[in-house]
Protein backbone atom coordinates (compact mmCIF):
# COMPACT_ATOMS: atom_id res chain seq x y z
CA UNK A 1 0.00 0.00 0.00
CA UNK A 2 3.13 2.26 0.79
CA UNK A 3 4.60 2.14 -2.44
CA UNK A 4 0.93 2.49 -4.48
CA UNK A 5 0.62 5.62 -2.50
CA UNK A 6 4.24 6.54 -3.17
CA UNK A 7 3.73 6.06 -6.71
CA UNK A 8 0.71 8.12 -6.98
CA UNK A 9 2.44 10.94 -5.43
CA UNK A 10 5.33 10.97 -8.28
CA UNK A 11 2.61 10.98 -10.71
CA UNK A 12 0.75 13.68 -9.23
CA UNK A 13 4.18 15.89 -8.85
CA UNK A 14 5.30 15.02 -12.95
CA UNK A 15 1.24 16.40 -13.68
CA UNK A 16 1.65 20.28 -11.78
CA UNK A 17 5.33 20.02 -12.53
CA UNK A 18 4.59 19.71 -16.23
CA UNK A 19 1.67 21.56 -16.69
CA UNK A 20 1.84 24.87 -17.18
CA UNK A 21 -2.04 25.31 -15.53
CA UNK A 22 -1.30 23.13 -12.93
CA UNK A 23 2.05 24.85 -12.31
CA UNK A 24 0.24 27.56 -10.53
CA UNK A 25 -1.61 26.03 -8.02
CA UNK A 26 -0.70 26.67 -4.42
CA UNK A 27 -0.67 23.50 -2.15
CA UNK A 28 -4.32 24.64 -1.12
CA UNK A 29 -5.84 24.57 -4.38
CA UNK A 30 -4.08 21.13 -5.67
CA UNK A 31 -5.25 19.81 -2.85
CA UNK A 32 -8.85 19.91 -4.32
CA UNK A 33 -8.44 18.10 -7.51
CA UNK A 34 -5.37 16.34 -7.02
CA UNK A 35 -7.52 13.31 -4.57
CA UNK A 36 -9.52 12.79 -8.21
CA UNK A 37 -7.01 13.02 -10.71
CA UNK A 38 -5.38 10.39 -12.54
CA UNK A 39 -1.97 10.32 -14.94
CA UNK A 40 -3.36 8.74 -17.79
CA UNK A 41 -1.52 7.69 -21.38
CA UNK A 42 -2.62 8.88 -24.55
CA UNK A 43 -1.57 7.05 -27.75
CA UNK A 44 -0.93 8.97 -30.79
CA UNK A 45 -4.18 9.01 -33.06
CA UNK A 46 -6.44 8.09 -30.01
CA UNK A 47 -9.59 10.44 -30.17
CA UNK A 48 -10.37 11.68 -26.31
CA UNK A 49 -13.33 14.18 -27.71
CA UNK A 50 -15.98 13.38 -30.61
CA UNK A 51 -18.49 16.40 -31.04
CA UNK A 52 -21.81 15.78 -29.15
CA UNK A 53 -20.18 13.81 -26.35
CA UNK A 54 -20.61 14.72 -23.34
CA UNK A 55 -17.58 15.74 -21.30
CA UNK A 56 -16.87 13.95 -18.55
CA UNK A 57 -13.66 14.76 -17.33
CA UNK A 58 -11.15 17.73 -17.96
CA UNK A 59 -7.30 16.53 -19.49
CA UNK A 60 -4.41 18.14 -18.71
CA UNK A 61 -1.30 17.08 -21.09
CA UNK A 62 1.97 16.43 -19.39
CA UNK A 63 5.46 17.19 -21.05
CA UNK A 64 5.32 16.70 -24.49
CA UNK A 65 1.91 15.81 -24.95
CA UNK A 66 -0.26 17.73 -27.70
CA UNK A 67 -4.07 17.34 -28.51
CA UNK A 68 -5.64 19.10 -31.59
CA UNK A 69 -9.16 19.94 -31.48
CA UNK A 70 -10.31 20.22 -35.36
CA UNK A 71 -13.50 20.61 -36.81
CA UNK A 72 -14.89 18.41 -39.28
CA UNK A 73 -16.93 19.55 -42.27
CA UNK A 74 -19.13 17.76 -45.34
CA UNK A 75 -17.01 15.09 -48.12
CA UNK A 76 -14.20 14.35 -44.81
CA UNK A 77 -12.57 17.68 -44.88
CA UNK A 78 -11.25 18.96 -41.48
CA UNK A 79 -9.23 22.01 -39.80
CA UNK A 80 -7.88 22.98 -37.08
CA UNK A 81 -9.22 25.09 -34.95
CA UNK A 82 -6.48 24.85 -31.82
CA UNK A 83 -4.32 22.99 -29.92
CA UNK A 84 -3.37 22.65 -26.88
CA UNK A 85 -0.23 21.57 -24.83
CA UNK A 86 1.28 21.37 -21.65
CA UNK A 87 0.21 25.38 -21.44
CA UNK A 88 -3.27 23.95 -21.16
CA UNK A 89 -6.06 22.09 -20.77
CA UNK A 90 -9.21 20.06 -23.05
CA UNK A 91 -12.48 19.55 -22.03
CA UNK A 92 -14.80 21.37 -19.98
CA UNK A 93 -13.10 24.50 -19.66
CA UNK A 94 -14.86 26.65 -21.68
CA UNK A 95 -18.29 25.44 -20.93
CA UNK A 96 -18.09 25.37 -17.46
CA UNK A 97 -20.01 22.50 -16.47
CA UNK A 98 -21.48 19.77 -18.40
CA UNK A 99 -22.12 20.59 -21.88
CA UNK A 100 -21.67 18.62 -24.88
CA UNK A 101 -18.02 18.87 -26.93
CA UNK A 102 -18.59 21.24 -29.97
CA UNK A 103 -15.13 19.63 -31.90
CA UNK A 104 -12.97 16.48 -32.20
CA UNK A 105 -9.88 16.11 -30.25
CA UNK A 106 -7.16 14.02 -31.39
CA UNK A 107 -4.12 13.25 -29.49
CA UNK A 108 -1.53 14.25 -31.97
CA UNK A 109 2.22 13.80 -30.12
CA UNK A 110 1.43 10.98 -27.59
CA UNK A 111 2.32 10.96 -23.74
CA UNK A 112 0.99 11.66 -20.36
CA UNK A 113 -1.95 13.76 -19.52
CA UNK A 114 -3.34 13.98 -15.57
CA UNK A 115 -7.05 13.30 -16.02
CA UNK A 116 -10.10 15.25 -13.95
CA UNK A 117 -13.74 14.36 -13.38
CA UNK A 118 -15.62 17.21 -14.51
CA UNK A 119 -17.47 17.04 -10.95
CA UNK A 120 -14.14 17.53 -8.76
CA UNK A 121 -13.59 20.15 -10.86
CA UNK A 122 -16.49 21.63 -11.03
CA UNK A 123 -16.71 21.85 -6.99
CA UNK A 124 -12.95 22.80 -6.92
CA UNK A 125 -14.04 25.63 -8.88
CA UNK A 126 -16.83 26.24 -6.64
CA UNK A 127 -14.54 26.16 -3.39
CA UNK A 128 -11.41 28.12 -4.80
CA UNK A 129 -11.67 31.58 -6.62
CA UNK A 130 -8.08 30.69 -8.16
CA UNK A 131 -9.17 27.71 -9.69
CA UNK A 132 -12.56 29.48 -11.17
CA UNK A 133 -10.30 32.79 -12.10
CA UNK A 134 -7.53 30.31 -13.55
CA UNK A 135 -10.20 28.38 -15.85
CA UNK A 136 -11.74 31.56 -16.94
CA UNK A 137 -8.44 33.46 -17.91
CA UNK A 138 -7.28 29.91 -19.82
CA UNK A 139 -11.20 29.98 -21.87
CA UNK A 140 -9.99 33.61 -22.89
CA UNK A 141 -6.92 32.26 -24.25
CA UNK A 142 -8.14 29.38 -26.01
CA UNK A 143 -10.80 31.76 -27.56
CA UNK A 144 -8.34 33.93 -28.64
CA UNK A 145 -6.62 30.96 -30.34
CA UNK A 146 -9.40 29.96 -32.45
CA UNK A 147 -10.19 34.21 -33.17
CA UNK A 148 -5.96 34.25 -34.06
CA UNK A 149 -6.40 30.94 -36.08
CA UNK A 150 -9.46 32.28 -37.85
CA UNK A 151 -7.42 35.78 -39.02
CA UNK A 152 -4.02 33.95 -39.24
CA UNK A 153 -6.33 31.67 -42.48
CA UNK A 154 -7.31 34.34 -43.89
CA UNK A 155 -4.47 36.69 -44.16
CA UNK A 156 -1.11 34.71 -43.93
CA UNK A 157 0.31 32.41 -46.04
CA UNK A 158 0.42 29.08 -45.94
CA UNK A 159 4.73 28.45 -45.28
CA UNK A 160 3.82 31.23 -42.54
CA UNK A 161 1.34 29.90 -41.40
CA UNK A 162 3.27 26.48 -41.34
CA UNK A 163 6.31 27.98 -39.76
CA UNK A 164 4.01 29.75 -36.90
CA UNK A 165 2.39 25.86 -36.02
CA UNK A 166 5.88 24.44 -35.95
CA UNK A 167 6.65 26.82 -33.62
CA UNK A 168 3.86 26.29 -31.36
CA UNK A 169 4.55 22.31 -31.53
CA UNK A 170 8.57 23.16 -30.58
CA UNK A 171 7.16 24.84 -27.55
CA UNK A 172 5.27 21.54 -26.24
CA UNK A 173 6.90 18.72 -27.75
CA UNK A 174 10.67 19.92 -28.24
CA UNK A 175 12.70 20.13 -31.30
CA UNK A 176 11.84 16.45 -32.34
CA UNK A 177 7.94 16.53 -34.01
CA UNK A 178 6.49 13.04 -35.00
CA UNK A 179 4.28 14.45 -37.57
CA UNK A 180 3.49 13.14 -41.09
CA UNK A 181 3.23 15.55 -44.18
CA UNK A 182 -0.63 13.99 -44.26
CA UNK A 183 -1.51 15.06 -41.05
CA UNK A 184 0.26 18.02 -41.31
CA UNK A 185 -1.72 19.48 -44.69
CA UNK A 186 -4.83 18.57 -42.46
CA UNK A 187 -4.10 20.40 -39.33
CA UNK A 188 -3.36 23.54 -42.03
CA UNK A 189 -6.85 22.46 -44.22
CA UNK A 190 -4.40 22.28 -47.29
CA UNK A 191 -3.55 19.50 -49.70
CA UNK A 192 -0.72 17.47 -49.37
CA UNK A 193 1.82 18.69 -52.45
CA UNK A 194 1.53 22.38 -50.69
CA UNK A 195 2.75 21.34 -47.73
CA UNK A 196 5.13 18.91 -49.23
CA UNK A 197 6.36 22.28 -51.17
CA UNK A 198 6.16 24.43 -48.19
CA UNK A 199 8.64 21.86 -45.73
CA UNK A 200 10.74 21.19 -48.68
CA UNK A 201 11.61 25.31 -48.82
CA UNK A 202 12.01 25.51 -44.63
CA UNK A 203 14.11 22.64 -45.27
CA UNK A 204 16.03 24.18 -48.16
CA UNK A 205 16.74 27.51 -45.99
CA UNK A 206 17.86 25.29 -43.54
CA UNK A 207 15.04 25.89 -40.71
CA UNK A 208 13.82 22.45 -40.66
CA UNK A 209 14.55 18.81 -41.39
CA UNK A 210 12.22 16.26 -42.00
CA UNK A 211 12.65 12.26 -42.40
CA UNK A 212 10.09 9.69 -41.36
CA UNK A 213 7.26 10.99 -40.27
CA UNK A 214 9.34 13.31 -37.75
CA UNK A 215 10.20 17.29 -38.45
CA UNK A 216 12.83 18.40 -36.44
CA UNK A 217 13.57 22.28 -35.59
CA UNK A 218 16.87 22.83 -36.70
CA UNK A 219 16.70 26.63 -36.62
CA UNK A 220 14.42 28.66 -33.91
CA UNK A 221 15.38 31.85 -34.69
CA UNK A 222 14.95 31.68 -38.56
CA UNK A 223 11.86 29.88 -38.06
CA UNK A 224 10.47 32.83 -36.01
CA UNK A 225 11.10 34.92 -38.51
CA UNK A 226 9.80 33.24 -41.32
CA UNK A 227 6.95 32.80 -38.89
CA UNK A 228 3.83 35.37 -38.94
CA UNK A 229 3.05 37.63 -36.47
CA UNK A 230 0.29 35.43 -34.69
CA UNK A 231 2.75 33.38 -32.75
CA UNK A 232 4.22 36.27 -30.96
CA UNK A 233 0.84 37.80 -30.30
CA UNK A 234 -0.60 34.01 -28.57
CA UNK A 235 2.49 33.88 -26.30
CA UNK A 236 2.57 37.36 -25.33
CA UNK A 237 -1.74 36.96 -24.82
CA UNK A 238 -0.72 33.31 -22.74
CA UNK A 239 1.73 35.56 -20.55
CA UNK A 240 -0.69 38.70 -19.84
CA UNK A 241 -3.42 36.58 -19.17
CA UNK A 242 -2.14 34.17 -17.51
CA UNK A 243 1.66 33.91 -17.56
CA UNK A 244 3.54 32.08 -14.04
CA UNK A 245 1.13 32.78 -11.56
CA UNK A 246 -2.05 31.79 -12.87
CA UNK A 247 -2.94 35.59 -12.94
CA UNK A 248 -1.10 37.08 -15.29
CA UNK A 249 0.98 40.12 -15.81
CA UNK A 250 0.06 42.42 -13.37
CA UNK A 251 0.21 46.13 -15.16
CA UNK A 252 0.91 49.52 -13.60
């Protein structure tokens, strides 16, 4: 019994160690969900959200661990629409209680992600202002995602919009991406041969390599500026919104 509980605690310290939500919970407030919660693996591929389900617990991924939500339209096309990270969390956040899921969400980089019922939540919400705050500030992000994603289509092109995404991944997952060119021209609601075009050019200026079904960054800083201006404007929303502290940067 020693060593299950022993275990349980490791796996509770690797979830608010490597979530950037979970990060910012004082000792009080993780001790409100963290009784509930469970480290859970998610394969690559495996589909946690289907839209009209009803959500029944909130995930928060762990380390490298990257979920896309997409939405799916008429003759099998799909886009997406945001992902989220270890900066973050899916299901249940925006709707604040139980509501069915509006899009699909795919697990898209495999890993660890600390799963909790949407009723501990739910009351931890109800019992800690942090916890409500901290859920409402992370809905205004992941709004502003989809709003970002919605201008960053229409506007930017598609090897910016490509290098931005990469970007985004290098933040959760590292420098090593296990993504396929197919997947990759359906996160960006493209066909294959542009995208096949657009990573052979990063790839050409040296910002990228590529080799089965894995991009690797090779160059940040090149890759940032071949990027468009939406990345900088997400991080620097994540950071005034909600940033270390779960309450953002604090002006004046």
């Amino acid at each position: 019994m020693a060593e299950v509980m022993a275990d349980e605690l490791i796996q509770a310290d690797e979830a608010f160690a490597g979530n950037r939500l979970l990060s910012t919970f004082s000792a009080e407030a993780r001790g409100l969900i963290e009784p509930f919660g469970t480290l859970v693996a998610l394969a690559e591929g495996e589909e946690v959200l289907r839209r009209g389900d009803e959500v029944e617990a909130s995930l928060f991924p762990v380390g490298s661990t990257m979920i896309s939500m997409g939405v799916e339209l008429s003759g099998g096309r799909s886009i997406e629409v945001a992902s989220v990270g270890r900066e973050g969390a899916v299901g249940g956040i925006v709707s604040c209680g139980h509501a069915p899921a509006f899009s699909r969400a795919e697990v898209l980089i495999g890993g660890s992600a600390f799963r909790v019922p949407m009723k501990a939540l739910e009351e931890a919400k109800g019992r800690s202002p942090f916890i409500a705050n901290l859920f409402c500030r992370f809905s205004d992000y992941l709004l502003s995602q989809v709003m970002q994603s919605a201008a960053c289509t229409a506007f930017h092109s598609i090897p910016e919009r490509a290098a931005r995404w990469l970007l985004h991944a290098q933040d959760r997952a590292g420098d090593r991406i296990e993504l396929t060119q197919e997947a990759f021209a359906s996160l960006l609601g493209v066909q294959r041969t542009t995208v096949n075009a657009v990573i052979r050019e990063l790839q050409e200026e040296g910002l990228v390599t590529t080799g089965r079904g894995v991009v690797r960054v090779a160059d940040r800083a090149g890759l940032k500026r071949r990027a468009c201006e939406c990345y900088r404007t997400l991080e620097d929303h994540f950071g005034a919104v909600i940033g270390t502290t779960g309450i953002g940067a604090r002006r004046g």
